[in-house]
PDB file of N, CA and C in Angstrom:
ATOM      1  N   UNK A   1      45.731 -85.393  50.237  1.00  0.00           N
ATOM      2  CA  UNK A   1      45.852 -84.397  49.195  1.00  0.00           C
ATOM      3  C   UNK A   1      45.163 -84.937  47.942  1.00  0.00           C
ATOM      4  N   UNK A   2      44.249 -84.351  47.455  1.00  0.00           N
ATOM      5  CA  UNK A   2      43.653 -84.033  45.745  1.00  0.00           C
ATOM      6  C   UNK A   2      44.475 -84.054  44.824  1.00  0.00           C
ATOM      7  N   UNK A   3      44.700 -84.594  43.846  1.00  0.00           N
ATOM      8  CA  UNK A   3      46.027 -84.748  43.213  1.00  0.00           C
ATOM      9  C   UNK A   3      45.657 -85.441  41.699  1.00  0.00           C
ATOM     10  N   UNK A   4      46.066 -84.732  39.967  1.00  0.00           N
ATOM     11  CA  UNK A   4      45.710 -84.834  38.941  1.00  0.00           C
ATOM     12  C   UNK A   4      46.707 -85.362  38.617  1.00  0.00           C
ATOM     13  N   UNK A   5      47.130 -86.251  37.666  1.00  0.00           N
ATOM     14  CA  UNK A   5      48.531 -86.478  36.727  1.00  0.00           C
ATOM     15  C   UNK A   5      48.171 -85.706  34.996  1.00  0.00           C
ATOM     16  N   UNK A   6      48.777 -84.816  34.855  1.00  0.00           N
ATOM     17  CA  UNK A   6      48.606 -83.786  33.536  1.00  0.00           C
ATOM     18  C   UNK A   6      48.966 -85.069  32.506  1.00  0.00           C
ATOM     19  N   UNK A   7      48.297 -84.873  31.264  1.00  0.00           N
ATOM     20  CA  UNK A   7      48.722 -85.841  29.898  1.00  0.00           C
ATOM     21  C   UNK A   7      50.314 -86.248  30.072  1.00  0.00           C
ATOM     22  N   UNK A   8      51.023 -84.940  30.181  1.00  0.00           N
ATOM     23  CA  UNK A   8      52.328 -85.508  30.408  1.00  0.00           C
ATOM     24  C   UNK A   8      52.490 -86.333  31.114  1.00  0.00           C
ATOM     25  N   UNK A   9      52.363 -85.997  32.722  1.00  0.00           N
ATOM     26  CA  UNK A   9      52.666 -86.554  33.450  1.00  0.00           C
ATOM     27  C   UNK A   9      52.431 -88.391  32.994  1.00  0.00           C
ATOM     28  N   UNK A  10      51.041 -88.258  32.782  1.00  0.00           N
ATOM     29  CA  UNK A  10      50.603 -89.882  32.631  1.00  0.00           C
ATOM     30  C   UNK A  10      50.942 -90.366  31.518  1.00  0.00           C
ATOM     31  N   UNK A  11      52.015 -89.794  30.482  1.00  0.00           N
ATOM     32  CA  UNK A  11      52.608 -90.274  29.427  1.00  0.00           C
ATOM     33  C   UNK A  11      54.220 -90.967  29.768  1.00  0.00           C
ATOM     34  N   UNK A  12      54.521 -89.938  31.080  1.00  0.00           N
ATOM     35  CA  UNK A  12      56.241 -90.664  31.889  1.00  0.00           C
ATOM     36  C   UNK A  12      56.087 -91.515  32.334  1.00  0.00           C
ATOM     37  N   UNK A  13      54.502 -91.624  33.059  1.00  0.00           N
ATOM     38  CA  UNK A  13      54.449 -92.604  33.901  1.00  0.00           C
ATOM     39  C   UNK A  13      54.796 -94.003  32.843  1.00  0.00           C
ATOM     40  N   UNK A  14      54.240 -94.146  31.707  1.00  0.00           N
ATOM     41  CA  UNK A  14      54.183 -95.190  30.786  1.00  0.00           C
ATOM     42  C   UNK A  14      56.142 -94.978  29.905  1.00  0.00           C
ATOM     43  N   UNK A  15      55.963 -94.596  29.791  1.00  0.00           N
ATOM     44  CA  UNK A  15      57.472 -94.054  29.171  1.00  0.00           C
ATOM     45  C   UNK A  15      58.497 -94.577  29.975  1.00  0.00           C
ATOM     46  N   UNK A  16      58.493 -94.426  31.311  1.00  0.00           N
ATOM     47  CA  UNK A  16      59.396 -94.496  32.268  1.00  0.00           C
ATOM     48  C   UNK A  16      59.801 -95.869  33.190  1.00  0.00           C
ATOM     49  N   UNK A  17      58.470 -96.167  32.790  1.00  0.00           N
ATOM     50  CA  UNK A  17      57.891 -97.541  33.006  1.00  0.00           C
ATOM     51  C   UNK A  17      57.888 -97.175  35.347  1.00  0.00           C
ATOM     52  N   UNK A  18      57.195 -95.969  35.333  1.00  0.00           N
ATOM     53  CA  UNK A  18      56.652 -96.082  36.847  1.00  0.00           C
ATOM     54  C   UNK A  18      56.135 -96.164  37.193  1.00  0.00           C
ATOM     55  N   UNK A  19      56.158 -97.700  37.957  1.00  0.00           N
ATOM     56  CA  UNK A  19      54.207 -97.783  38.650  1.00  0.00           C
ATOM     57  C   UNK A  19      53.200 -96.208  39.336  1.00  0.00           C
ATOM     58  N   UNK A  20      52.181 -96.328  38.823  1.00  0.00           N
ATOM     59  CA  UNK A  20      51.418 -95.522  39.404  1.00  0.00           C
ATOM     60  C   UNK A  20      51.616 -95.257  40.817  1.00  0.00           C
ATOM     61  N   UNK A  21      51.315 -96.372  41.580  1.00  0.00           N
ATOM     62  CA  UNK A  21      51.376 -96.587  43.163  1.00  0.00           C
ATOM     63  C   UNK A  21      52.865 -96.120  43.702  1.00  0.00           C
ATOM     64  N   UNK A  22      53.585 -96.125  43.049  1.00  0.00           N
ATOM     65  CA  UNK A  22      55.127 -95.799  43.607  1.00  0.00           C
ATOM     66  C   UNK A  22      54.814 -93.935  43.523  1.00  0.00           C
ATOM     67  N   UNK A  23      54.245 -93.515  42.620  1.00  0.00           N
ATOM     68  CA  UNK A  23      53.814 -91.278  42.538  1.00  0.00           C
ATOM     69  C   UNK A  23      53.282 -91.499  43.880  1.00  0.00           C
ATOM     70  N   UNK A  24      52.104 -92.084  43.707  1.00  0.00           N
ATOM     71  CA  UNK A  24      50.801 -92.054  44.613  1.00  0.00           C
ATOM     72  C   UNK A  24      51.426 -91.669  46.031  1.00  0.00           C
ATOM     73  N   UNK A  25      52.689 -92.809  46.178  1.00  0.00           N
ATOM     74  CA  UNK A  25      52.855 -92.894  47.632  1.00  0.00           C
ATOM     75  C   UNK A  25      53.830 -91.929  48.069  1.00  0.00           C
ATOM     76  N   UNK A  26      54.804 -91.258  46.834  1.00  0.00           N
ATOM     77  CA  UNK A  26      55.511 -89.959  47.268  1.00  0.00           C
ATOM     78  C   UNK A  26      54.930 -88.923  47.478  1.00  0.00           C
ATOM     79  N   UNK A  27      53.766 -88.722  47.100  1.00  0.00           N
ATOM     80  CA  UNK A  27      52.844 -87.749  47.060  1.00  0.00           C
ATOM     81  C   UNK A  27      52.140 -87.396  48.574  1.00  0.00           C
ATOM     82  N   UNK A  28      51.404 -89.007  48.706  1.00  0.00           N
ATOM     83  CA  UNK A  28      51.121 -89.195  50.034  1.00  0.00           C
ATOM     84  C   UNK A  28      52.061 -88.883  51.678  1.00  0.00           C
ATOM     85  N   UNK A  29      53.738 -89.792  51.283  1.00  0.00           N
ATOM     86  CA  UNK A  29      54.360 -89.775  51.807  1.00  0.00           C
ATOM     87  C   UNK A  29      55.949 -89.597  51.947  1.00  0.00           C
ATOM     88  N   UNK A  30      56.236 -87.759  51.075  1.00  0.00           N
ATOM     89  CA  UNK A  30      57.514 -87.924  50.451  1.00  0.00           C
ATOM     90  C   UNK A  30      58.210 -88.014  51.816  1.00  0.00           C
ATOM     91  N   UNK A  31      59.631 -88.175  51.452  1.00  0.00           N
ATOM     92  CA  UNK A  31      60.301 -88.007  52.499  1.00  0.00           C
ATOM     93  C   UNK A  31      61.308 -86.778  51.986  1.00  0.00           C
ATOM     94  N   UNK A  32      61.368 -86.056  51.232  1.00  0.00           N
ATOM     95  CA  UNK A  32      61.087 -84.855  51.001  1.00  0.00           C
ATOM     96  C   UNK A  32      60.729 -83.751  50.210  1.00  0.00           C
ATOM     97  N   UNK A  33      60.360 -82.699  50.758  1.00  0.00           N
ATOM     98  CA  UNK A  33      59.307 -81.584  49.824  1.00  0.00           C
ATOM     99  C   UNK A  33      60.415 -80.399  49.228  1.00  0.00           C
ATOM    100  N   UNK A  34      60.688 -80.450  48.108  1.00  0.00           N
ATOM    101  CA  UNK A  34      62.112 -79.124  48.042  1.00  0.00           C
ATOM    102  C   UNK A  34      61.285 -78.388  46.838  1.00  0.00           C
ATOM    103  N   UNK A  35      61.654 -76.914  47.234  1.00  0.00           N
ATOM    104  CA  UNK A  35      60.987 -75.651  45.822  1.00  0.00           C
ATOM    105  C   UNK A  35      61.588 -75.961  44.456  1.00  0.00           C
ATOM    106  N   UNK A  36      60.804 -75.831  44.001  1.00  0.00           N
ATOM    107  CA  UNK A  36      61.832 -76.199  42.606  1.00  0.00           C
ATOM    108  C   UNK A  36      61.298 -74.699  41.778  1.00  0.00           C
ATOM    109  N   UNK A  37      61.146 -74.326  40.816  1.00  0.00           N
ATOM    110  CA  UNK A  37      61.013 -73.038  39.901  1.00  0.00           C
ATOM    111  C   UNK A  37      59.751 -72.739  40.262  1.00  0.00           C
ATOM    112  N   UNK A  38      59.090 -71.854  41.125  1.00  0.00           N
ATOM    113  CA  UNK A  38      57.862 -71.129  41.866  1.00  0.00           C
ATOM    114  C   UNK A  38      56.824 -71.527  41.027  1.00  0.00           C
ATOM    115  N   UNK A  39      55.714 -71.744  40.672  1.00  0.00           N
ATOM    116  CA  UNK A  39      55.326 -72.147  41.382  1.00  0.00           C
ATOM    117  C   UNK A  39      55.262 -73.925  42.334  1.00  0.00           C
ATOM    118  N   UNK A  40      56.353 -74.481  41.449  1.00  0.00           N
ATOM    119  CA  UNK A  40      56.083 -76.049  41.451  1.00  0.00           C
ATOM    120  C   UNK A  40      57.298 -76.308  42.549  1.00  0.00           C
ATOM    121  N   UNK A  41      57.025 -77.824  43.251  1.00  0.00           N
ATOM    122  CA  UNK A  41      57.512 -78.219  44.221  1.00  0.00           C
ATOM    123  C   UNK A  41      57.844 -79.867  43.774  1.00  0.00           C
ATOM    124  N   UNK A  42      58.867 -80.404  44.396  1.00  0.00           N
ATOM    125  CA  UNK A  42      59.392 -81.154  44.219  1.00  0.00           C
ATOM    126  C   UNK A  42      59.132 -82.316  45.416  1.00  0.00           C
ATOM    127  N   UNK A  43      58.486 -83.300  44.918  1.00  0.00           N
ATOM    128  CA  UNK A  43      57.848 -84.060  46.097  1.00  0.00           C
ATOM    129  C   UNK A  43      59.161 -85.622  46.498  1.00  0.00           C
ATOM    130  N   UNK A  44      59.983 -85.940  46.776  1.00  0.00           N
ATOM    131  CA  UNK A  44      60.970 -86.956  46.410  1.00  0.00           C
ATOM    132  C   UNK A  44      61.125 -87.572  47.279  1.00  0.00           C
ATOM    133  N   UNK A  45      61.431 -89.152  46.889  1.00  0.00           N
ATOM    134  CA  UNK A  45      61.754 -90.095  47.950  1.00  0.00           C
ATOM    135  C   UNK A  45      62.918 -91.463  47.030  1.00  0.00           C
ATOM    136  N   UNK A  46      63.339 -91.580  48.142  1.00  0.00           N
ATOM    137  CA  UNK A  46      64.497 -92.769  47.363  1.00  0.00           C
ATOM    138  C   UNK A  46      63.473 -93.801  47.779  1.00  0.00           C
ATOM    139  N   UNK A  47      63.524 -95.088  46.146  1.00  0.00           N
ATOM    140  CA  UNK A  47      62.747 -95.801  45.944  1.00  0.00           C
ATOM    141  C   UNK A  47      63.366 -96.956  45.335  1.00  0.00           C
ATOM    142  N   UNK A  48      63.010 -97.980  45.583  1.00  0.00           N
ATOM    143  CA  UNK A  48      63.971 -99.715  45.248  1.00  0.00           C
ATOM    144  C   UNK A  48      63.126-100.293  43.650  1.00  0.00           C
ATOM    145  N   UNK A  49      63.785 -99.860  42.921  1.00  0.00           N
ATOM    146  CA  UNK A  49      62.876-100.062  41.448  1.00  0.00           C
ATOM    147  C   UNK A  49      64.218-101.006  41.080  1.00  0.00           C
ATOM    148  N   UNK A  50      63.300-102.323  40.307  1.00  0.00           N
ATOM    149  CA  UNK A  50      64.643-103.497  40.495  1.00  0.00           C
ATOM    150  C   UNK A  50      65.147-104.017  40.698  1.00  0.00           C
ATOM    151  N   UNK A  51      65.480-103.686  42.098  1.00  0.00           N
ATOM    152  CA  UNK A  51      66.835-103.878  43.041  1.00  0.00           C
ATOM    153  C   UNK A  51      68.129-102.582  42.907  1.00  0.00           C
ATOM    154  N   UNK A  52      67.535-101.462  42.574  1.00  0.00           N
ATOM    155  CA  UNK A  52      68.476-100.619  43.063  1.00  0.00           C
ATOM    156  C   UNK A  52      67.759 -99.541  43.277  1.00  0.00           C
ATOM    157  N   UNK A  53      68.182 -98.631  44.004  1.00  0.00           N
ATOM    158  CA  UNK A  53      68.011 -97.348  44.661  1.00  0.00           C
ATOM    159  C   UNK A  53      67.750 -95.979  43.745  1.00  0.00           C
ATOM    160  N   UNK A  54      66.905 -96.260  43.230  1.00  0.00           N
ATOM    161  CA  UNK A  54      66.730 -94.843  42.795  1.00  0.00           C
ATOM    162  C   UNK A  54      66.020 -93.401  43.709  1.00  0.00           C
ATOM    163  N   UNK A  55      66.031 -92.204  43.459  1.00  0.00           N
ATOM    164  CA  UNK A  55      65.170 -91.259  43.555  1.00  0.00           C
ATOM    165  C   UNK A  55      64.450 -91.084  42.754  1.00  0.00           C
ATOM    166  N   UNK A  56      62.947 -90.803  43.456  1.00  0.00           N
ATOM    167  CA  UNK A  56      61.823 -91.426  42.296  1.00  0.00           C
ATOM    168  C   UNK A  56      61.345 -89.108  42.671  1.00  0.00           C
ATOM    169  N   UNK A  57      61.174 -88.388  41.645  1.00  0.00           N
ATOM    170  CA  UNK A  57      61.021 -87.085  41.557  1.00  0.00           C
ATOM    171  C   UNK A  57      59.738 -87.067  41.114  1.00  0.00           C
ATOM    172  N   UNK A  58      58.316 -86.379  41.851  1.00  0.00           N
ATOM    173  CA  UNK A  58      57.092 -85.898  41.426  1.00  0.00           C
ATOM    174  C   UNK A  58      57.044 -84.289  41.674  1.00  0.00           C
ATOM    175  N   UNK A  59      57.286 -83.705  40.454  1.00  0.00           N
ATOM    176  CA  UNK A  59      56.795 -82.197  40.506  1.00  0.00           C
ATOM    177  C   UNK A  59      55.397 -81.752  40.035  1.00  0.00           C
ATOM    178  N   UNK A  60      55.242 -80.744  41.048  1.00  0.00           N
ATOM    179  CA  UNK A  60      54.103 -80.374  41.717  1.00  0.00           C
ATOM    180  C   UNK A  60      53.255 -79.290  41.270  1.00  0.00           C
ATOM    181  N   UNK A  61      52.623 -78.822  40.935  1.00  0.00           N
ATOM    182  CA  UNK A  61      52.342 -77.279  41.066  1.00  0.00           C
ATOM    183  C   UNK A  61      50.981 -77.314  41.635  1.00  0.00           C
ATOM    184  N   UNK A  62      51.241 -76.602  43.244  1.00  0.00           N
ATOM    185  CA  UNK A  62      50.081 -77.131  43.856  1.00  0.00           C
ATOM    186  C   UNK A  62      49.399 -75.664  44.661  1.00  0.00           C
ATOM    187  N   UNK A  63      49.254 -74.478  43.896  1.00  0.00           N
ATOM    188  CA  UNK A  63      48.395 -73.815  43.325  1.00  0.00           C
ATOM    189  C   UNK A  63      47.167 -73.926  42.345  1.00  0.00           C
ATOM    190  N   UNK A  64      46.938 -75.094  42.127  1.00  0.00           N
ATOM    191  CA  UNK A  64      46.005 -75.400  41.779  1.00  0.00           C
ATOM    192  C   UNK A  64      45.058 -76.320  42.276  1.00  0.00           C
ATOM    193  N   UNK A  65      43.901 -76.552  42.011  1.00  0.00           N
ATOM    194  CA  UNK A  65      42.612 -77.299  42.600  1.00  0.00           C
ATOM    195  C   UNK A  65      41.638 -78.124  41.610  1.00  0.00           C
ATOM    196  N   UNK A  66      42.388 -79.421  41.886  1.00  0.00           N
ATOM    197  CA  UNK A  66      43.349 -80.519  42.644  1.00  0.00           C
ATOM    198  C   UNK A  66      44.789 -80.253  42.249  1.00  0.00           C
ATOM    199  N   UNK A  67      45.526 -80.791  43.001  1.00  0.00           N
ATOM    200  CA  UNK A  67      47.014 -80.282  42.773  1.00  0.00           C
ATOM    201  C   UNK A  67      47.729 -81.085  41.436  1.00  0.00           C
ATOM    202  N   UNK A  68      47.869 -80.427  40.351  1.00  0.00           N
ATOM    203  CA  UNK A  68      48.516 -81.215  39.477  1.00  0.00           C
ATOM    204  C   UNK A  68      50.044 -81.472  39.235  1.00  0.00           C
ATOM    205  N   UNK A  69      49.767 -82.543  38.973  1.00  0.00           N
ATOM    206  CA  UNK A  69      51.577 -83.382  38.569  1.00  0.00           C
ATOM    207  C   UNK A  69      51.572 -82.622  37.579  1.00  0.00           C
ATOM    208  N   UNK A  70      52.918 -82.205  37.523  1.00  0.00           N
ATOM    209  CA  UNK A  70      53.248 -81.933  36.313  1.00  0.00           C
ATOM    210  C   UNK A  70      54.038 -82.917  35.320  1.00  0.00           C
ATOM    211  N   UNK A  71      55.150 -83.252  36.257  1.00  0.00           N
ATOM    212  CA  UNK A  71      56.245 -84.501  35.438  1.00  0.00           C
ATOM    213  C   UNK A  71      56.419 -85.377  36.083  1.00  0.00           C
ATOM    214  N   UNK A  72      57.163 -86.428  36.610  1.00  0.00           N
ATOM    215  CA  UNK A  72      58.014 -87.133  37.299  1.00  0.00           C
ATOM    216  C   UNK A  72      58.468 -87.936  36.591  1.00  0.00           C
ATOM    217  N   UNK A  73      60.031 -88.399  37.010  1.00  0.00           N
ATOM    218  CA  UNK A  73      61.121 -89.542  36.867  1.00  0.00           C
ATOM    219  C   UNK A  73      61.982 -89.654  37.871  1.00  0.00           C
ATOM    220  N   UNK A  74      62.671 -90.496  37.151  1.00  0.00           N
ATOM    221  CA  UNK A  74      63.603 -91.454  38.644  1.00  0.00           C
ATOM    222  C   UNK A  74      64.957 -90.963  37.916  1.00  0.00           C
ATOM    223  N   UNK A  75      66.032 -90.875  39.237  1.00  0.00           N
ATOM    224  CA  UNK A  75      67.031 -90.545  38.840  1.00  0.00           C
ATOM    225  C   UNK A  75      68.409 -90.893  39.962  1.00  0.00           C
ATOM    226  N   UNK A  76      69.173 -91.485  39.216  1.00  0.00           N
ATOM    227  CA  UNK A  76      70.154 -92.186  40.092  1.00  0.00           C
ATOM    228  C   UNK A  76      71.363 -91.390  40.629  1.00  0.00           C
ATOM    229  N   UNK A  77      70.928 -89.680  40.247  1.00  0.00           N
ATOM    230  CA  UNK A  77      71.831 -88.492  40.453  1.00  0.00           C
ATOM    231  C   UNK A  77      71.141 -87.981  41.930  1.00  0.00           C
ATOM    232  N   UNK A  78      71.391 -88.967  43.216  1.00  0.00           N
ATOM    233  CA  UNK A  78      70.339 -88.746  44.657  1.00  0.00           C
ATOM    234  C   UNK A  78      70.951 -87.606  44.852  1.00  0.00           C
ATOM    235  N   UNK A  79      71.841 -87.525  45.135  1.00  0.00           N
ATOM    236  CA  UNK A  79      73.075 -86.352  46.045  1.00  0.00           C
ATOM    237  C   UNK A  79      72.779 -84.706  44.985  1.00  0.00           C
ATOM    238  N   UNK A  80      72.737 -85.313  43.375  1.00  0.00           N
ATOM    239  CA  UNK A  80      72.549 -84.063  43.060  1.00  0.00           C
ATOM    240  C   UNK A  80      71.153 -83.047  43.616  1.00  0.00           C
ATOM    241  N   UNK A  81      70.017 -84.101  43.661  1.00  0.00           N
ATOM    242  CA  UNK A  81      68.923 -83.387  44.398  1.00  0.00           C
ATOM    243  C   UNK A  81      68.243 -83.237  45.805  1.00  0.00           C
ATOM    244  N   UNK A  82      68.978 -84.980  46.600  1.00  0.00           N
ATOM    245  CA  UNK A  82      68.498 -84.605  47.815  1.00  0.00           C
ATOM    246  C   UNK A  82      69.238 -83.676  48.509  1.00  0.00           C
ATOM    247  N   UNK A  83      68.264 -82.577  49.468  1.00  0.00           N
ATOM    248  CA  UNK A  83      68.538 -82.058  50.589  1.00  0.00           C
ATOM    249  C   UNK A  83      68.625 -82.125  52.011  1.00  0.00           C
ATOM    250  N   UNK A  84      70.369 -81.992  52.225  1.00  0.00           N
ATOM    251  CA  UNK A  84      70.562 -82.521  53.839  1.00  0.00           C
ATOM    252  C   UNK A  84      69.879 -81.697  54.781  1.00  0.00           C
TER     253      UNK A  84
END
């Protein structure tokens, strides 16, 4: 997949302090894809930042060409977003 990080996006990345390569590879290889507000999609995978378990969240809006990030962060609320 073709894939942009918007100003924002590449401002969390620094903000948030998330390696690049950790988006890259949810992107590549989430372990899962959930709708989030039409048009954007929610790309997510639980990720070991530290030594603890976070969910690392890349939203999507991939109606466009290349598909742009819109946001992402990590969030230790898994259960509130992953889907069984």
């Amino acid at each position: 997949m073709n894939f942009r990080f918007s100003k924002h996006a590449e401002n969390e990345l620094v903000l948030r302090q998330i390696p690049r390569e950790f988006a890259e590879r949810v992107l590549r290889e989430p372990q899962q894809i959930v709708l989030e507000r039409p048009p954007k999609k929610a790309y997510q995978s639980k990720v070991d930042l530290g030594g603890k378990i976070f969910l690392l969240r890349v939203i999507v809006d991939d109606t466009t060409k290349p598909v742009t990030i819109v946001t992402l962060y990590r969030t230790k609320k898994i259960n509130k977003y992953w889907k069984p």
